[in-house]
N, C-alpha and C. Protein backbone atom coordinates (compact mmCIF):
# COMPACT_ATOMS: atom_id res chain seq x y z
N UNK A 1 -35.71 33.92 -41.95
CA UNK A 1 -35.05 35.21 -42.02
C UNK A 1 -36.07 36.28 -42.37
N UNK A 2 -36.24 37.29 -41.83
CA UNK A 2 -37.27 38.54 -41.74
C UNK A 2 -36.78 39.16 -43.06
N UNK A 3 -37.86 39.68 -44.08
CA UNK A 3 -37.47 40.54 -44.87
C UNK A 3 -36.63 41.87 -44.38
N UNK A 4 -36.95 41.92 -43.50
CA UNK A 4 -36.16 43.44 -43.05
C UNK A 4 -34.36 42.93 -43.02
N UNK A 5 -34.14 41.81 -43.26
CA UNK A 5 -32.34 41.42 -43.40
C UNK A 5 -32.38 40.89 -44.98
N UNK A 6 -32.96 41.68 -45.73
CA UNK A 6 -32.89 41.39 -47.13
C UNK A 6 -32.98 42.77 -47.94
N UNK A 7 -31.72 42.82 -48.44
CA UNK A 7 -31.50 43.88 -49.25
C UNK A 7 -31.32 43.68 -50.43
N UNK A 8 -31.82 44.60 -51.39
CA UNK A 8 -31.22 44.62 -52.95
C UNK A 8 -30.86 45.78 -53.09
N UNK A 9 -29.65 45.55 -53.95
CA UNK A 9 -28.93 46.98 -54.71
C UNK A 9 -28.74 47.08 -56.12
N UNK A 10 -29.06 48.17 -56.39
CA UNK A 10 -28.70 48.12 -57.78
C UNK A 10 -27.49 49.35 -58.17
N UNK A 11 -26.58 48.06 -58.72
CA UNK A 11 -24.93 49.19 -58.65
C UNK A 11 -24.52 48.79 -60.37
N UNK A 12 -24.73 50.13 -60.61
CA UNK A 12 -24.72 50.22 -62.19
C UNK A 12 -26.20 50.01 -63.34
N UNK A 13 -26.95 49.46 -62.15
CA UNK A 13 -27.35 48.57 -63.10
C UNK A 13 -27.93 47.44 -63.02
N UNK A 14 -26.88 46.53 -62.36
CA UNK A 14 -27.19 45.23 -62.21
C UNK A 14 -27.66 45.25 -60.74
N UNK A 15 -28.40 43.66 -60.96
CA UNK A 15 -29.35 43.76 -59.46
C UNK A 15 -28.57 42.90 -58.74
N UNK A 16 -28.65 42.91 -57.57
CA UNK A 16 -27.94 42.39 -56.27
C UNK A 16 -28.94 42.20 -54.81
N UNK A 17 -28.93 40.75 -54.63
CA UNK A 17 -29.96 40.58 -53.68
C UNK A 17 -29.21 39.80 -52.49
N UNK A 18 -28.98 40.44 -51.28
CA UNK A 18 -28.17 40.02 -50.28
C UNK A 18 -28.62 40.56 -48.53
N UNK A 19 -28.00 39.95 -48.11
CA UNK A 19 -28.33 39.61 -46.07
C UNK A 19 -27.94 41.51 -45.88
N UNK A 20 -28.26 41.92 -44.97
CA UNK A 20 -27.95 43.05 -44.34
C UNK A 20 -26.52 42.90 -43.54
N UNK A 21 -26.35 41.48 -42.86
CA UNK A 21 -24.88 40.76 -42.04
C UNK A 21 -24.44 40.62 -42.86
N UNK A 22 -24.20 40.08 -44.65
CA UNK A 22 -23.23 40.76 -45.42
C UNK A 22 -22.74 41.91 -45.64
N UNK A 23 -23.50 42.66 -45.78
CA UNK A 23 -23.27 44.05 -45.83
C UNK A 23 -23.00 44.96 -44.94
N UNK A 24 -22.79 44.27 -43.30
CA UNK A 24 -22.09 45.00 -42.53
C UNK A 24 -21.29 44.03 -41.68
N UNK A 25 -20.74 43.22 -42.41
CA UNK A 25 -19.91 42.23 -41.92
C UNK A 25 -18.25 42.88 -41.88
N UNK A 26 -18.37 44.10 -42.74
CA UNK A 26 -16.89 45.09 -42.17
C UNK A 26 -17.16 46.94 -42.58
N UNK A 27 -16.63 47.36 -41.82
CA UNK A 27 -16.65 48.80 -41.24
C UNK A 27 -16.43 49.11 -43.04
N UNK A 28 -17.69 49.81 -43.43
CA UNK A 28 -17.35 50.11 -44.85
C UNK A 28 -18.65 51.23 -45.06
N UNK A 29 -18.28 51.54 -46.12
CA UNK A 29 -19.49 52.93 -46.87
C UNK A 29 -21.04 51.83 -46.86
N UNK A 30 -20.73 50.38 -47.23
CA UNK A 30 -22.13 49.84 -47.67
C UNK A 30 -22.52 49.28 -46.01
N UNK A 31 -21.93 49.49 -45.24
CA UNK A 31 -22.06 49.11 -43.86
C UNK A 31 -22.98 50.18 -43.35
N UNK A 32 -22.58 51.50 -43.43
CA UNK A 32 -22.89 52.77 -42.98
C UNK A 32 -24.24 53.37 -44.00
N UNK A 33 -24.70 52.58 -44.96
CA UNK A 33 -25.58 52.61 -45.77
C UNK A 33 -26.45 52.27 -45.21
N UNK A 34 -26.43 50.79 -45.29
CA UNK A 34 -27.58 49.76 -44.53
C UNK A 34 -28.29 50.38 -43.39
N UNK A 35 -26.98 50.99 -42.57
CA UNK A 35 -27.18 51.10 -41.12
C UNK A 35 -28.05 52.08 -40.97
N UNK A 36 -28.20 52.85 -41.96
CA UNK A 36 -29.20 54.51 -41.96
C UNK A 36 -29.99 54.16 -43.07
N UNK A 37 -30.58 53.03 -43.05
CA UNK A 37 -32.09 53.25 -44.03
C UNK A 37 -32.44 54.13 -43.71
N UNK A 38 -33.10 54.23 -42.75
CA UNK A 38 -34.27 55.18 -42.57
C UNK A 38 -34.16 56.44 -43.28
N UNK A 39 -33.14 56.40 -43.10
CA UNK A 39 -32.57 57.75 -43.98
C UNK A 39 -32.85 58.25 -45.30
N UNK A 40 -32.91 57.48 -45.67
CA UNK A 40 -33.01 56.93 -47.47
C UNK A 40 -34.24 57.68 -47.83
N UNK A 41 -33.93 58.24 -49.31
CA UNK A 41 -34.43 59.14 -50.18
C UNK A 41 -34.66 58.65 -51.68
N UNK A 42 -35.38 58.90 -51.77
CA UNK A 42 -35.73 58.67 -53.31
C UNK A 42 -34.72 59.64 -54.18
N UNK A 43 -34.54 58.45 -55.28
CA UNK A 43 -32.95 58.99 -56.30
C UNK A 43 -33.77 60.03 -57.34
N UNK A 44 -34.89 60.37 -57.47
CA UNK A 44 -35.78 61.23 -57.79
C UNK A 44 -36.24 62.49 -57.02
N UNK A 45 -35.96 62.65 -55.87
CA UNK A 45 -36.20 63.71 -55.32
C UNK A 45 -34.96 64.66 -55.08
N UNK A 46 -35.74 65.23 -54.25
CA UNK A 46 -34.74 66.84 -53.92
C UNK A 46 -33.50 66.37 -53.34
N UNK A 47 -33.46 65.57 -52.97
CA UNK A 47 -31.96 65.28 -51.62
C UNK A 47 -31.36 63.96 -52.19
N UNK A 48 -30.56 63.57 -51.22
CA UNK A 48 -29.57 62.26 -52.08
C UNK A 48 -29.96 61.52 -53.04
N UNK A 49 -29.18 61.12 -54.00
CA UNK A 49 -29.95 59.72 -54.70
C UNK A 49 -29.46 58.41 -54.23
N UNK A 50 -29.95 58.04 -53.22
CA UNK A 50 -29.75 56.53 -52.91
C UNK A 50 -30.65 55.49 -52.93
N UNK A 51 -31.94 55.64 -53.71
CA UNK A 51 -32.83 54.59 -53.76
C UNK A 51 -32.80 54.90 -55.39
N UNK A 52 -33.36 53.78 -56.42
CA UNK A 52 -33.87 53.42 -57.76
C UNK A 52 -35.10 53.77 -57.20
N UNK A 53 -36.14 53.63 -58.57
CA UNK A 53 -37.22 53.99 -58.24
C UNK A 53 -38.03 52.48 -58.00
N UNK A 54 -37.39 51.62 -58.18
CA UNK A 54 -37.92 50.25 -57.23
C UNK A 54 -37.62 50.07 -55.92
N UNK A 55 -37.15 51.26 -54.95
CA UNK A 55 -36.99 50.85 -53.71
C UNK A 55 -35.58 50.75 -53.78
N UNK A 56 -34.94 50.06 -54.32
CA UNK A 56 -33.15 49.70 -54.49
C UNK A 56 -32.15 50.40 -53.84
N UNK A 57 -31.68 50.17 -52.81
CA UNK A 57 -29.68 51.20 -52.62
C UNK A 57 -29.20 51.56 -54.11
N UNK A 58 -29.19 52.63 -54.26
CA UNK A 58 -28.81 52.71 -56.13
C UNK A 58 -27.34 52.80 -55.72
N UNK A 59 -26.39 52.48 -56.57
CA UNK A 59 -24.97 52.54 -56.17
C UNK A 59 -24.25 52.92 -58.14
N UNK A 60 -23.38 53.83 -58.05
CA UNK A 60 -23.24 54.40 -59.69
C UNK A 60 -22.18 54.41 -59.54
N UNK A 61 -21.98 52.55 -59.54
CA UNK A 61 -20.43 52.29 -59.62
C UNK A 61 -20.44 50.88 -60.51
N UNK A 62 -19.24 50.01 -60.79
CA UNK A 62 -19.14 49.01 -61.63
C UNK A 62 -19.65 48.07 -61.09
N UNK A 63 -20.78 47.67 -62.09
CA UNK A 63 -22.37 46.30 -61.18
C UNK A 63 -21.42 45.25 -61.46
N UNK A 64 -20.64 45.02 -62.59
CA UNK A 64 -19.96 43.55 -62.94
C UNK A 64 -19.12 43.48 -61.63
N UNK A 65 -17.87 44.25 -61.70
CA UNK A 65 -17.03 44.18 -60.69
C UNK A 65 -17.66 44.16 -59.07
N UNK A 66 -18.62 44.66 -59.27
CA UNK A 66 -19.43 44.34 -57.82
C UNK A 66 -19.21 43.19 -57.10
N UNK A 67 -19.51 42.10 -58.34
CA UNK A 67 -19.78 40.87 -57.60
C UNK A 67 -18.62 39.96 -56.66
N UNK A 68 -17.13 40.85 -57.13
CA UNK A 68 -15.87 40.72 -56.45
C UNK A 68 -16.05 41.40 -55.00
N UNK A 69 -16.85 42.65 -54.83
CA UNK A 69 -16.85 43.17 -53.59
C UNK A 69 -17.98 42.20 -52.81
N UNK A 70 -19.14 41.85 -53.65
CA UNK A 70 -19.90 40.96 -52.60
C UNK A 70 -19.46 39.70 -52.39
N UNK A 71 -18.86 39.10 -52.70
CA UNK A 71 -18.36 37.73 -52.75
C UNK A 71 -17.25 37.93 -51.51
N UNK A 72 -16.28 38.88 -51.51
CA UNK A 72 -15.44 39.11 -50.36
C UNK A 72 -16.17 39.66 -48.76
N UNK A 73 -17.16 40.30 -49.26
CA UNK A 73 -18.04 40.43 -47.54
C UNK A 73 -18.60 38.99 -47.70
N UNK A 74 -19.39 38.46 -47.94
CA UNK A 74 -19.43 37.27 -47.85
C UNK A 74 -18.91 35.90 -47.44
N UNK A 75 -17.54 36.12 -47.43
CA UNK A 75 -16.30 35.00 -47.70
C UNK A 75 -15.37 35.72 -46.95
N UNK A 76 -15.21 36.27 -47.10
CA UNK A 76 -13.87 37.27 -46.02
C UNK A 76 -12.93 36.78 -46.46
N UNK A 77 -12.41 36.57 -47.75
CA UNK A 77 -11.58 36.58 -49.07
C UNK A 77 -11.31 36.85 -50.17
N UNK A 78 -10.56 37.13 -50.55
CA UNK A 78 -10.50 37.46 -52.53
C UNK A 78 -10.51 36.28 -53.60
N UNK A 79 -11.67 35.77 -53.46
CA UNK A 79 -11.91 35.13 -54.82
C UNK A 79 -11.94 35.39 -55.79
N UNK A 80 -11.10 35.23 -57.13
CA UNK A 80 -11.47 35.43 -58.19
C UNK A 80 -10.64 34.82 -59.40
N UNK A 81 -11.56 34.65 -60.09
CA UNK A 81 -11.68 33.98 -61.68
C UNK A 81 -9.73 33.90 -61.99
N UNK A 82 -9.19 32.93 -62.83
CA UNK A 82 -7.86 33.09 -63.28
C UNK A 82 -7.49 33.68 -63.99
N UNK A 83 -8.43 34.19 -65.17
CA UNK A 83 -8.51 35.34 -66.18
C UNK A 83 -9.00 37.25 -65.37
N UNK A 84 -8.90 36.77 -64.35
CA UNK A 84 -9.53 38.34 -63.85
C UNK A 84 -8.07 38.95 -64.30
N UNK A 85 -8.89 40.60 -64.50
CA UNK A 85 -7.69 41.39 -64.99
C UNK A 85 -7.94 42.92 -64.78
N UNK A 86 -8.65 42.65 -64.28
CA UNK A 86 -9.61 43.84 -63.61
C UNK A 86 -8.65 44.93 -62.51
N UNK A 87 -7.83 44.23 -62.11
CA UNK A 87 -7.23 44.46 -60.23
C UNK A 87 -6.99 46.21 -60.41
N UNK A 88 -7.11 47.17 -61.19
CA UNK A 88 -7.38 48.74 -60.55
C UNK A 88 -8.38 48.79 -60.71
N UNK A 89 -9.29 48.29 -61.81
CA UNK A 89 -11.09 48.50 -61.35
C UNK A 89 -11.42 48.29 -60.03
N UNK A 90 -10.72 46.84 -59.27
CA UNK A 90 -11.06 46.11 -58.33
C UNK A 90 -10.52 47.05 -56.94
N UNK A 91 -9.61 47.82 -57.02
CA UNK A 91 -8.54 48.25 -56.36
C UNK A 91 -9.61 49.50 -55.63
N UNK A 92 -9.85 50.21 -56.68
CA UNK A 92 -10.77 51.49 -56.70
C UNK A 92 -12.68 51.32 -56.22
N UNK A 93 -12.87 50.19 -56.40
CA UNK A 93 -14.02 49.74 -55.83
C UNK A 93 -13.95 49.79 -54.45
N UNK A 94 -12.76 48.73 -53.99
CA UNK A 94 -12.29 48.69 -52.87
C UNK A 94 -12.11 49.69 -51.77
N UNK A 95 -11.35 50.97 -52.47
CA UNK A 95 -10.96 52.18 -51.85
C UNK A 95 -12.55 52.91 -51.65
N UNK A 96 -13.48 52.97 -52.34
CA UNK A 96 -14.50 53.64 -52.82
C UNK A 96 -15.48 53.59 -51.65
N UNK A 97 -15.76 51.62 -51.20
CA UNK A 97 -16.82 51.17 -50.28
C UNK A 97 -15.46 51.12 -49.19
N UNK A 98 -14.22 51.66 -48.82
CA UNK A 98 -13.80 51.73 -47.72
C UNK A 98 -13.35 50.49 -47.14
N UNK A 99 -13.42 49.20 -47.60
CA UNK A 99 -12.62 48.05 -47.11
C UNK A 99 -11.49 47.64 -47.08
N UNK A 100 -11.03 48.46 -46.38
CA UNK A 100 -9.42 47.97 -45.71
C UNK A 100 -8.76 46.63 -46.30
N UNK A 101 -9.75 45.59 -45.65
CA UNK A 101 -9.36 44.72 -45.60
C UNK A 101 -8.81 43.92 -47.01
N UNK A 102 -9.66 43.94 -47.77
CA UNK A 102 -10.14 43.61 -48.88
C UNK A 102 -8.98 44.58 -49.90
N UNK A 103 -9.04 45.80 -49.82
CA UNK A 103 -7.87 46.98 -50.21
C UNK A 103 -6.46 46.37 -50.29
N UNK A 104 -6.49 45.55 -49.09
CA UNK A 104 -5.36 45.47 -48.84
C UNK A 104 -4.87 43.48 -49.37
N UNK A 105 -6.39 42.92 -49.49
CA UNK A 105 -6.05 41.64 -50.47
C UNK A 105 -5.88 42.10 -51.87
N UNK A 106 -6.10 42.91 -52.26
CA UNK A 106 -6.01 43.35 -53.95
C UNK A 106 -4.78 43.49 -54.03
N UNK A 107 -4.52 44.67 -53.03
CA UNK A 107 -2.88 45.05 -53.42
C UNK A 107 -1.86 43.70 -53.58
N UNK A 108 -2.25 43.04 -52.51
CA UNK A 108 -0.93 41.67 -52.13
C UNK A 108 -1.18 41.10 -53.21
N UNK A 109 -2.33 40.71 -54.01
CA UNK A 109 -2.22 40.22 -55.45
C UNK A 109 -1.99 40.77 -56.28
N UNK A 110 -1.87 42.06 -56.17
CA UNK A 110 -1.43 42.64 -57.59
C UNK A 110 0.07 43.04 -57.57
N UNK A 111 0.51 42.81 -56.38
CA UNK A 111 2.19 42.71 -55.88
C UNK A 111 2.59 41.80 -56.41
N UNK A 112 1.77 40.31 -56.41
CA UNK A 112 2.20 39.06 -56.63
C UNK A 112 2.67 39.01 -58.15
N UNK A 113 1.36 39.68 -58.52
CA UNK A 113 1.47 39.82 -60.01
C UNK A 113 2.48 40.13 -60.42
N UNK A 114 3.29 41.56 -60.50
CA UNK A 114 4.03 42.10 -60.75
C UNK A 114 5.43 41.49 -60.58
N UNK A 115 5.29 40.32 -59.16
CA UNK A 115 6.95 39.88 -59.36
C UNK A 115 6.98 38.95 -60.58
């Protein structure tokens, strides 16, 4: 696999090291990210902040709860823990990076929940 299909992000904080085909494995904000490196600016300069100053996609959102959004591009499911309790952190992540899909597994569990 070519370094150029190896990305790291750092969202919050925490580091995240993953495929580029994860990350555009559905029509989403981190899809439309990837897709315009070139684009990319130092989170130190005059214009967007989307790089750390290690190179990184900086993302200034919840790094823990992250690992629910990467695990679902990954899996093309909602996995998660039996103690999760998270589901509007999770909900709002969801809405945030634009995954429908995923948006719409949170809700059906947090429907479930509720009956």
């Amino acid at each position: 696999m070519s370094s150029n299909n190896i990305v790291n992000l750092n969202v919050g904080g925490h580091i995240y090291t993953t495929t580029r085909s994860t990350l555009t494995s559905y029509d989403s904000v981190l899809s439309t990210m990837v897709s315009q490196a070139p684009l990319r600016r130092r989170a130190h300069g005059n214009s967007a902040a989307l790089l750390d100053d290690q190179g990184r996609f900086f993302i200034d959102w919840d790094g823990t709860v992250f690992r629910h959004v990467l695990n679902f591009l990954r899996i093309g499911g909602l996995v998660l823990p039996d103690e999760f309790k998270e589901f509007d952190l999770l909900e709002m992540e969801a809405e945030y990076y634009g995954i429908q899909e995923m948006l719409d597994a949170v809700r059906f569990r947090m429907g479930a929940l509720r009956s």
